[in-house]
Protein backbone atom coordinates (compact mmCIF):
# COMPACT_ATOMS: atom_id res chain seq x y z
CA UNK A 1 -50.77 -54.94 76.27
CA UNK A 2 -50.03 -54.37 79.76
CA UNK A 3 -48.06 -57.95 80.40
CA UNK A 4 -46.29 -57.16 76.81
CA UNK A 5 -45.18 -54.29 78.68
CA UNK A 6 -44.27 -55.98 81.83
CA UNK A 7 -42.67 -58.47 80.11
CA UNK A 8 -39.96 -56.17 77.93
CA UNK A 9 -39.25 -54.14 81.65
CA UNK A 10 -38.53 -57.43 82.92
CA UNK A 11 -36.24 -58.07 80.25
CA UNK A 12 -34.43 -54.67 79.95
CA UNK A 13 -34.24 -54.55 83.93
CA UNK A 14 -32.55 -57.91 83.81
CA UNK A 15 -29.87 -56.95 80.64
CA UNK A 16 -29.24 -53.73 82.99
CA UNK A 17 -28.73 -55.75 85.57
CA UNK A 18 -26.41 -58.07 84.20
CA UNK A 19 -24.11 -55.26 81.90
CA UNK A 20 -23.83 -53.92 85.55
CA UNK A 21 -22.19 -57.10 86.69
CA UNK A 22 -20.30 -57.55 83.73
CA UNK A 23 -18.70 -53.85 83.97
CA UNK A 24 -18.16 -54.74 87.90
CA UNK A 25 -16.35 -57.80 86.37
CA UNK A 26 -14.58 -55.49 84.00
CA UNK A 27 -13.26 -52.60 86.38
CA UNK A 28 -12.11 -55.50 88.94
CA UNK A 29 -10.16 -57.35 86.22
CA UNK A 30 -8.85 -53.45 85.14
CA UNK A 31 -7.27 -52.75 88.63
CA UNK A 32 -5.86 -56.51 88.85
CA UNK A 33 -4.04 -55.85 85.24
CA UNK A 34 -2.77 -52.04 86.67
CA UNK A 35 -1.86 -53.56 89.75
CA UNK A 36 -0.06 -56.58 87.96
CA UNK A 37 1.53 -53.56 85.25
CA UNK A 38 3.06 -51.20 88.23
CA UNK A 39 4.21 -54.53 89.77
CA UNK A 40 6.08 -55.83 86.11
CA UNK A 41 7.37 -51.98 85.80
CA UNK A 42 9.07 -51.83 89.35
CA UNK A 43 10.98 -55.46 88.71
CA UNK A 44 11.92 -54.14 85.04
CA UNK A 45 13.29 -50.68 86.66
CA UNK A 46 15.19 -53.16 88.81
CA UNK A 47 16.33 -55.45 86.39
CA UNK A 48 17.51 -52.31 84.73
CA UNK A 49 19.59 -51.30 87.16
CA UNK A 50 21.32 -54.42 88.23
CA UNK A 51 22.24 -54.97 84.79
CA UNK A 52 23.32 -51.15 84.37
CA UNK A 53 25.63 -51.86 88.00
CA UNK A 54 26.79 -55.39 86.56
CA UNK A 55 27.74 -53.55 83.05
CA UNK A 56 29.54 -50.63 84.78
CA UNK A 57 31.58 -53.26 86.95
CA UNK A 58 32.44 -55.51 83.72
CA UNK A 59 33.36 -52.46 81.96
CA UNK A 60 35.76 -51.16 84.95
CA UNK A 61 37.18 -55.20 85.42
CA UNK A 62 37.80 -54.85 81.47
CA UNK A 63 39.55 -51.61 81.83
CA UNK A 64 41.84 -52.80 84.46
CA UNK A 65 42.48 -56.41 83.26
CA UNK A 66 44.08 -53.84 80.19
CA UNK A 67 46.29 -51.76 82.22
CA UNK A 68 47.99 -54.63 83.49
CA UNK A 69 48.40 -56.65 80.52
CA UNK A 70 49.95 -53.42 78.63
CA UNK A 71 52.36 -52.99 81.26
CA UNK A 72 53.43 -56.26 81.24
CA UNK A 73 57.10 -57.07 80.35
């Protein structure tokens, strides 16, 4: 009886110890994909507002090409 019981600690310490290591695993690849996230969210805020700046200069180049053509003879 007593080795049946050594036996199953020696089993459930060993699952412990490797969900432990798996959830180690887990929170490490967790902060790699935040990290990677923020990183992705700064270049999109970017990307976002070159292409705001680029749109706002088109639009004003648009505008003027306009003016001139309308006051052309």
């Amino acid at each position: 009886m007593r080795d049946l019981l050594d036996s199953k600690l020696e089993i459930e310490q060993r699952v412990a110890a490797e969900s432990a290591k798996r959830t180690q695993a887990l929170e490490e690849q967790l902060r790699v994909n935040a990290a990677e996230l923020e990183r992705v969210k700064h270049e999109l805020t970017n990307h976002s507002r070159e292409h705001a700046h680029l749109e706002s200069e088109l639009h004003s180049r648009t505008q003027l090409q306009r003016g001139v053509f309308c006051h052309l003879p």
